[in-house]
Protein backbone atom coordinates (compact mmCIF):
# COMPACT_ATOMS: atom_id res chain seq x y z
CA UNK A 1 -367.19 71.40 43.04
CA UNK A 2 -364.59 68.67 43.55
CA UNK A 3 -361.84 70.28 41.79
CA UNK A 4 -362.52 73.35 43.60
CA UNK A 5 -361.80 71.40 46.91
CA UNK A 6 -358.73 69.49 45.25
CA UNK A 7 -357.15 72.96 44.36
CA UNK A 8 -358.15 74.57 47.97
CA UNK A 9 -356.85 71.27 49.59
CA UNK A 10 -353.41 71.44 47.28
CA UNK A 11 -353.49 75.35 47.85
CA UNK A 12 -353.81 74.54 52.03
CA UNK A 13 -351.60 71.79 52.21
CA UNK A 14 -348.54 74.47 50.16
CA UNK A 15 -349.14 76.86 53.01
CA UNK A 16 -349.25 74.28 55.84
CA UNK A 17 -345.96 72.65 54.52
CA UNK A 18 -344.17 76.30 54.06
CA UNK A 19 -345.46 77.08 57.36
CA UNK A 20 -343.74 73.78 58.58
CA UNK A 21 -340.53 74.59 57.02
CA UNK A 22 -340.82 78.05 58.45
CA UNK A 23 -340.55 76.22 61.69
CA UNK A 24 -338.25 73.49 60.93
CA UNK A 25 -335.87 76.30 59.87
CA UNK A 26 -336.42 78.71 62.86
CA UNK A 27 -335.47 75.46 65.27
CA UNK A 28 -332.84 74.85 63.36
CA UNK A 29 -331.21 78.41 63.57
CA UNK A 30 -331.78 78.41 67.65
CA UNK A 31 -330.35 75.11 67.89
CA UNK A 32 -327.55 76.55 66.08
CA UNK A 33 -327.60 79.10 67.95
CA UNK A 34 -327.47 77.62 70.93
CA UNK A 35 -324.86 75.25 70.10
CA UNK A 36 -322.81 78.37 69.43
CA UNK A 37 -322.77 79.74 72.63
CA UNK A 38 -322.56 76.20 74.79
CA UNK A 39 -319.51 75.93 72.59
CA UNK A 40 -317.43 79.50 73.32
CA UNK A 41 -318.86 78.88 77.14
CA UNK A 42 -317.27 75.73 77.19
CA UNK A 43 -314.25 77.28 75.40
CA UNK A 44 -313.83 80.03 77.64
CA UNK A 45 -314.04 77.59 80.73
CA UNK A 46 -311.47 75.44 79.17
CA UNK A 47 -308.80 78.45 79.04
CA UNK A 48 -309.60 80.15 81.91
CA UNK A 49 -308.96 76.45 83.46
CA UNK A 50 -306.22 76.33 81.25
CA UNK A 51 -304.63 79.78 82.48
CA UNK A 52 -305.14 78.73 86.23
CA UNK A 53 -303.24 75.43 85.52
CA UNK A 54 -300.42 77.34 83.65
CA UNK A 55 -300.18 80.18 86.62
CA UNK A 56 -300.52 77.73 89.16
CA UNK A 57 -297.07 75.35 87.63
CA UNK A 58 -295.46 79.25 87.64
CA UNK A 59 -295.88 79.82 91.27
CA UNK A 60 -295.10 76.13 92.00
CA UNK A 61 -292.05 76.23 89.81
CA UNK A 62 -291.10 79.31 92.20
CA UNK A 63 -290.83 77.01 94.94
CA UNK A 64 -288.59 75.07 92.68
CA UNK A 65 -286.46 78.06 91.67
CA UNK A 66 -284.87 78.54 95.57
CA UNK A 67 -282.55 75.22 94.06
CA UNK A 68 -283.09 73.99 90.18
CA UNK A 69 -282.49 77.30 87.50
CA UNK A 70 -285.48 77.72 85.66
CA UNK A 71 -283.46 79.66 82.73
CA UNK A 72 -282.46 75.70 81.24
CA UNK A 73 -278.71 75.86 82.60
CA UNK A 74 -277.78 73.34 84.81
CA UNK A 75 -275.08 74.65 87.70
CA UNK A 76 -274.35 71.51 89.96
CA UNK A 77 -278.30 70.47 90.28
CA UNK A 78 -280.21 69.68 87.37
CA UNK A 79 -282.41 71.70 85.41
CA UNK A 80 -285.88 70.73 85.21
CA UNK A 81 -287.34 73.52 82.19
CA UNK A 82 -288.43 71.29 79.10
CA UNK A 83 -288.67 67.92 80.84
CA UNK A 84 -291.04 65.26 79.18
CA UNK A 85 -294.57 65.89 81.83
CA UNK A 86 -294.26 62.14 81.93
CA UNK A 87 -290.83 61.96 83.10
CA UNK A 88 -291.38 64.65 85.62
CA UNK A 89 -294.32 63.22 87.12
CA UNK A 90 -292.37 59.90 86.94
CA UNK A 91 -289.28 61.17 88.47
CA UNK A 92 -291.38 63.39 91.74
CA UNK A 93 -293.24 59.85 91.96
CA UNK A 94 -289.98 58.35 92.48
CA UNK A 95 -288.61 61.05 95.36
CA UNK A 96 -292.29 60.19 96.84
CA UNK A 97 -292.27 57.38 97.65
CA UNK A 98 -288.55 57.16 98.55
CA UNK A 99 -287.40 55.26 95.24
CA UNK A 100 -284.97 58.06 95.04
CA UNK A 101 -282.67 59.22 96.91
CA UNK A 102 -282.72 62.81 98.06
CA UNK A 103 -283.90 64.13 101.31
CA UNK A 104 -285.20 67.45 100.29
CA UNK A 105 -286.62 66.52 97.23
CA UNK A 106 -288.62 63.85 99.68
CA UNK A 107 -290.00 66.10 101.78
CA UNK A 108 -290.85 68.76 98.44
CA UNK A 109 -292.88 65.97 96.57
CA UNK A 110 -294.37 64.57 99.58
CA UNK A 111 -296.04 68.29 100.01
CA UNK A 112 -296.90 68.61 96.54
CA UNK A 113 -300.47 66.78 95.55
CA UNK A 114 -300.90 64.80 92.53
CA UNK A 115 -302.82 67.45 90.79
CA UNK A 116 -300.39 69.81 91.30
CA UNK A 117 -296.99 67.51 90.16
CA UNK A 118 -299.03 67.60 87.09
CA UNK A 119 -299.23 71.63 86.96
CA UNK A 120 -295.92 71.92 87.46
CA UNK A 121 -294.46 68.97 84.76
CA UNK A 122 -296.99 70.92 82.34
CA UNK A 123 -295.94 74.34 83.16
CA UNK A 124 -292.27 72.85 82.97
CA UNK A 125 -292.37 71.04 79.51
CA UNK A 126 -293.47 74.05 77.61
CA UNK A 127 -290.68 76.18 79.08
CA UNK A 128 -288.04 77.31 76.74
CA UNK A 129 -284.56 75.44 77.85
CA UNK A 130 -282.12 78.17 76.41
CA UNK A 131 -278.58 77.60 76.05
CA UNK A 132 -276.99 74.88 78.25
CA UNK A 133 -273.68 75.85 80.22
CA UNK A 134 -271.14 73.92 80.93
């Protein structure tokens, strides 16, 4: 009678722990599941955000276009296509606050907000410069 018990228990205790894996593995695959699609949401977010950053620097470089060339050739005022973001945010920083010298570009960075001097140094830097002219 005993060993009829120890091989019932043993035969129970084989179909409770494959039922337990069963599980184990099924909360596995939704968490992986899950972590799959948080992932390409979060990814899809990030270039959308991406995209609105990069078409917001074009319409704001626009602006920008009525003086400095946006094709990399410099005619009398500097171009501004392939600056270092840094050095562009620097630089409009600068004509902010009236460290530099230039009326217009003043009154320009003193309309533009922070968020979007970084938009447009981004949207700037990863413009081809071209072919200088003299």
């Amino acid at each position: 009678m005993t060993a009829v018990r120890v091989a019932l228990f043993d035969a129970g205790s084989k179909a409770h722990s494959a039922a337990k894996h069963r599980r184990t593995a099924k909360a596995l695959r939704r968490q992986i599941i899950v972590l799959f699609v948080a992932t390409g949401m979060l990814l899809l977010t990030a270039s959308r955000g991406m995209a609105e950053d990069d078409s917001r620097g074009a319409q704001l470089a626009a602006i920008c276009a009525s003086c400095h060339r946006l094709d990399g050739h410099d005619k009398g005022i500097p171009s501004i296509v392939g600056l270092d973001q840094k050095e562009f945010v620097d630089v409009m920083a600068a004509f902010k606050s009236g460290q530099r010298s230039s009326q217009i570009m003043h009154a320009i960075a003193l309309s533009l907000s922070d968020g979007e001097i970084v938009a447009l140094a981004a949207y700037l830097a990863a413009q081809p410069t071209g072919t200088k002219q003299r």
